[in-house]
Protein backbone atom coordinates (compact mmCIF):
# COMPACT_ATOMS: atom_id res chain seq x y z
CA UNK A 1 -33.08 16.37 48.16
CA UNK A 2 -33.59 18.47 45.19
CA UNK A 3 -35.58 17.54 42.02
CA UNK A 4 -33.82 18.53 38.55
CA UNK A 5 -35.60 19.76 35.73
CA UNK A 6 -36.17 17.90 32.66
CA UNK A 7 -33.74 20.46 31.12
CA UNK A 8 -31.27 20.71 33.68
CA UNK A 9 -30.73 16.85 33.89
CA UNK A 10 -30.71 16.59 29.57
CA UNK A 11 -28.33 19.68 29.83
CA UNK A 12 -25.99 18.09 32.21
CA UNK A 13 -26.33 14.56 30.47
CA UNK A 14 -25.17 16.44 26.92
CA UNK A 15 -22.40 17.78 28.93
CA UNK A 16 -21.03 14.46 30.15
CA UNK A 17 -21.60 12.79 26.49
CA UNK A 18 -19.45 15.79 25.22
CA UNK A 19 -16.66 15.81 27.63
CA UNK A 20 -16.53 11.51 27.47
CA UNK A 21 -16.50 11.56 23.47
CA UNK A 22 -15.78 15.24 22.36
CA UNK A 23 -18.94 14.79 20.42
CA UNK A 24 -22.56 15.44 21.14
CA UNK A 25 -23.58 12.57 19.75
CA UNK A 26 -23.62 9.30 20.35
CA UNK A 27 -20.14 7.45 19.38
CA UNK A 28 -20.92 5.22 16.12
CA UNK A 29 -18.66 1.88 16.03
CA UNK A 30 -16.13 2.23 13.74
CA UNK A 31 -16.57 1.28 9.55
CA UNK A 32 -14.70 -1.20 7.92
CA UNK A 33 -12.03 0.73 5.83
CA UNK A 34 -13.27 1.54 2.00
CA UNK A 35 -10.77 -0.06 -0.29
CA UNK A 36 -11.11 2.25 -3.20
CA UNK A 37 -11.28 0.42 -5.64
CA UNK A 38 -11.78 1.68 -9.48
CA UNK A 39 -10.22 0.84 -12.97
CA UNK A 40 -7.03 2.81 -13.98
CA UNK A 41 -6.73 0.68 -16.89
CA UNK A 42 -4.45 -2.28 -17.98
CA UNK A 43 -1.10 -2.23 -15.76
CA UNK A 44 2.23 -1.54 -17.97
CA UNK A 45 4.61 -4.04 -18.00
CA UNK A 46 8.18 -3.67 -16.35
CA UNK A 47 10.89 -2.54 -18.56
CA UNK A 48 14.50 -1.68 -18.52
CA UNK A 49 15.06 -3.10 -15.12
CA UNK A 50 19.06 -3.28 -14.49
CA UNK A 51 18.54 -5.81 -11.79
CA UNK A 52 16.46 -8.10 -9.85
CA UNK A 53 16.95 -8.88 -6.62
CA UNK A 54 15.27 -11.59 -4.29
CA UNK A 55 14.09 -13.07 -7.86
CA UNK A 56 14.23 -14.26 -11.20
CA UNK A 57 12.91 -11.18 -13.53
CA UNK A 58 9.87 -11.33 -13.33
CA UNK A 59 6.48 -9.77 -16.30
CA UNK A 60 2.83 -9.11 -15.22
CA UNK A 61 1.77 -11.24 -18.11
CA UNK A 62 3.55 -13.87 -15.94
CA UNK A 63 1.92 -12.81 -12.77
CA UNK A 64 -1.96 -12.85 -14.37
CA UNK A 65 -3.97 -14.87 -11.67
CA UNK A 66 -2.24 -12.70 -8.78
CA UNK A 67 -2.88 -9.81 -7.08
CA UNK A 68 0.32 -7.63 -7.65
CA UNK A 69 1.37 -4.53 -5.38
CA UNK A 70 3.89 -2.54 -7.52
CA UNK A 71 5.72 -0.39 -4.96
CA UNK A 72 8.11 2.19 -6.10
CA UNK A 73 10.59 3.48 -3.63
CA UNK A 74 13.99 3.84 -2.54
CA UNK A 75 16.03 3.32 0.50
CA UNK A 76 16.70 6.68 1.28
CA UNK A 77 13.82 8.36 0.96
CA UNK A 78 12.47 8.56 4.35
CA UNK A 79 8.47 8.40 3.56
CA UNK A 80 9.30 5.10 1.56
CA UNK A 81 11.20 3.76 4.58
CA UNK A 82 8.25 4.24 6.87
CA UNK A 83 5.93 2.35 4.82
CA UNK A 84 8.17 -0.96 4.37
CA UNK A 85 6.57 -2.65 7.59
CA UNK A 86 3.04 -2.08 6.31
CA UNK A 87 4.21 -3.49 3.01
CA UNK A 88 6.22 -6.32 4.29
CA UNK A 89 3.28 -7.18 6.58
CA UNK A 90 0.96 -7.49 3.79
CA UNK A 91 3.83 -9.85 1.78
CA UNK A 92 3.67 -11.92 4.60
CA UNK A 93 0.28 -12.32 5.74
CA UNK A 94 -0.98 -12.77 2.06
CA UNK A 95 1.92 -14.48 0.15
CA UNK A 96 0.47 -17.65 0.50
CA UNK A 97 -2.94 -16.57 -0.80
CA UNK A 98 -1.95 -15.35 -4.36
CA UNK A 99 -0.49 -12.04 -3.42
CA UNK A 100 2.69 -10.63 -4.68
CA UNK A 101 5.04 -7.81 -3.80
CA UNK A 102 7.40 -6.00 -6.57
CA UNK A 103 9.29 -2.81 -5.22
CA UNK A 104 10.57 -0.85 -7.68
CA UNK A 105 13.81 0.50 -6.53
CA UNK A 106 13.89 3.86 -8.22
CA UNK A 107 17.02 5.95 -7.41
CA UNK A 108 16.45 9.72 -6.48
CA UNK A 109 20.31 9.83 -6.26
CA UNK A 110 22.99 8.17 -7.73
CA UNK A 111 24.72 6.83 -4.29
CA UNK A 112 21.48 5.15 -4.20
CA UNK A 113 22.15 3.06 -7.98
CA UNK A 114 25.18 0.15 -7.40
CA UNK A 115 23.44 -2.40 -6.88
CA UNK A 116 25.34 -3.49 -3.33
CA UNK A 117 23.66 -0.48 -1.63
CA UNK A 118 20.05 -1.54 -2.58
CA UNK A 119 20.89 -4.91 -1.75
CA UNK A 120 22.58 -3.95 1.78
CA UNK A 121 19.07 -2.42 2.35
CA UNK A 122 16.65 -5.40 1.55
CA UNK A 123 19.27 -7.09 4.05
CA UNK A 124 18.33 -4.38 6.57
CA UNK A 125 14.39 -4.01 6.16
CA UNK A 126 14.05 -8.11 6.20
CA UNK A 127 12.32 -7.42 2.45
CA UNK A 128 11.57 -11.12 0.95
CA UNK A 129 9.92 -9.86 -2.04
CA UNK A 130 11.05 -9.13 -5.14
CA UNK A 131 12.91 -5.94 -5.91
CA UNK A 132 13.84 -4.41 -9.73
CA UNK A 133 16.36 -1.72 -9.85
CA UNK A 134 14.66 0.47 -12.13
CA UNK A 135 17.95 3.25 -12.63
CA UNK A 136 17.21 4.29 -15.72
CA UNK A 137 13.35 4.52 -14.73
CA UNK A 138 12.14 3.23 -17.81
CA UNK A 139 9.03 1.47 -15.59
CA UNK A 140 8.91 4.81 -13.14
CA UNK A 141 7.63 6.11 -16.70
CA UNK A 142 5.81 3.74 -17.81
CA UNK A 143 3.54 3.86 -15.02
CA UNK A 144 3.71 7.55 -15.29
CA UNK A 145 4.85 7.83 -11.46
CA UNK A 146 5.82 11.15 -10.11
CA UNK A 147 6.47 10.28 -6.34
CA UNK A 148 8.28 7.81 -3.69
CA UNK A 149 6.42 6.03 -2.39
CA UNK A 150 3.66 4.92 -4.82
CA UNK A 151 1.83 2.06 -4.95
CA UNK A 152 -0.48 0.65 -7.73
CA UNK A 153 -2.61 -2.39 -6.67
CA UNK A 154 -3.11 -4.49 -9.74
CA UNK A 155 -5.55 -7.36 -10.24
CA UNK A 156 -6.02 -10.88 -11.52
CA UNK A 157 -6.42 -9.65 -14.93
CA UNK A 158 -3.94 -7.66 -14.46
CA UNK A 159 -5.73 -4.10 -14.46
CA UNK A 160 -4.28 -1.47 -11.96
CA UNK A 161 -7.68 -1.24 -9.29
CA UNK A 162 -5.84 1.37 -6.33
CA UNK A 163 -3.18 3.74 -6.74
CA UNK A 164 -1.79 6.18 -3.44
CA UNK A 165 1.00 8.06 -3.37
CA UNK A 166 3.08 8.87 -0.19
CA UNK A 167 2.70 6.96 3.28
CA UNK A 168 -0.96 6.19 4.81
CA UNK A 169 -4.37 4.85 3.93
CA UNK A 170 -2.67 1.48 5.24
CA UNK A 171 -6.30 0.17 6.64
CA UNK A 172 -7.99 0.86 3.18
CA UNK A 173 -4.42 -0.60 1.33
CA UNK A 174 -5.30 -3.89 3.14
CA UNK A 175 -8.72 -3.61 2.47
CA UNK A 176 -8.25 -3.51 -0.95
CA UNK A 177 -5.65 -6.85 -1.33
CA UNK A 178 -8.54 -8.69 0.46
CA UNK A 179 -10.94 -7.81 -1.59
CA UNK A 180 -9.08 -8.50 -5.01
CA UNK A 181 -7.83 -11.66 -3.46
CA UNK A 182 -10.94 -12.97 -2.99
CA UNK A 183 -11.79 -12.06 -6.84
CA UNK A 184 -12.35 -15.34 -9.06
CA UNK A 185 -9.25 -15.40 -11.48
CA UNK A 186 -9.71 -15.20 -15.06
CA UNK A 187 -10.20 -17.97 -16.95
């Protein structure tokens, strides 16, 4: 029977760390996801919306004692498409809780305006929440958007505390609603 060296048997035990993990190092257990939070300032208030679907029309002033995801997206746009489980997830598991969902419908092209088509898609993506047609995107510019899909997170008091553009960051998204959901209200 052979003996190994001190080196030989930490060389070969470095070798099978790095080919179980890809890492010489030991594997660390995973972090919770960072929400992100900050303060982007006071949320602007919805305006100019042609319709609303799934609801009466709804103002943030209204909503003050919720936590609010403002999603703006549109039914063709296949980035904004992917992300409607995530956010349909998150209106179900947290409706009950305080948390509300309003997707701004924002049309990139005009097929995408009558208000049948938008409605035909709700139907399709089992969306429960609240949806404003925003075809004039007088609230795409008041929130200064640029993108589909973006999401601002807003608050109790109604302050806008995560914004992300595009699809992703799902864990830290969730993360987030928690955390302002278990914020004391104002008042």
């Amino acid at each position: 029977m052979r003996t190994l060296s001190r080196r030989t048997f930490s060389g070969m035990a470095m070798g099978a760390a790095f080919a179980a993990t890809g890492s010489m190092w030991p594997a660390r257990p995973a972090r919770a996801a960072d929400p992100g939070l900050r303060d982007y300032g006071k949320a602007p208030e919805f305006k100019g919306i042609d319709t609303w679907l799934n609801s009466e029309p709804l103002t943030l002033q209204a909503l003050a004692g919720r936590v609010v995801l403002v999603d703006f997206w549109t039914y063709s746009c296949y980035n904004c498409v992917n992300t409607l489980p995530h956010v349909v997830g998150w209106y179900e598991k947290y409706k009950d809780q305080g948390f509300v969902v309003v997707g701004v419908h924002s049309p990139e092209f005009a097929y995408e305006k009558p208000t049948r088509n938008v409605s035909a898609a709700i139907k399709k993506h089992g969306i429960a929440y609240p949806v404003a047609q925003d075809n004039g995107f007088q609230t795409w510019k008041a929130y200064d958007n640029n993108y589909w899909p973006s999401f601002y997170l807003v608050d109790k008091q109604g302050r806008v505390r995560r914004r992300h553009d595009g699809e992703g960051e799902y864990a830290q998204m969730d993360a987030a609603i928690r955390v302002l959901l278990a914020e004391k209200a104002p008042g």
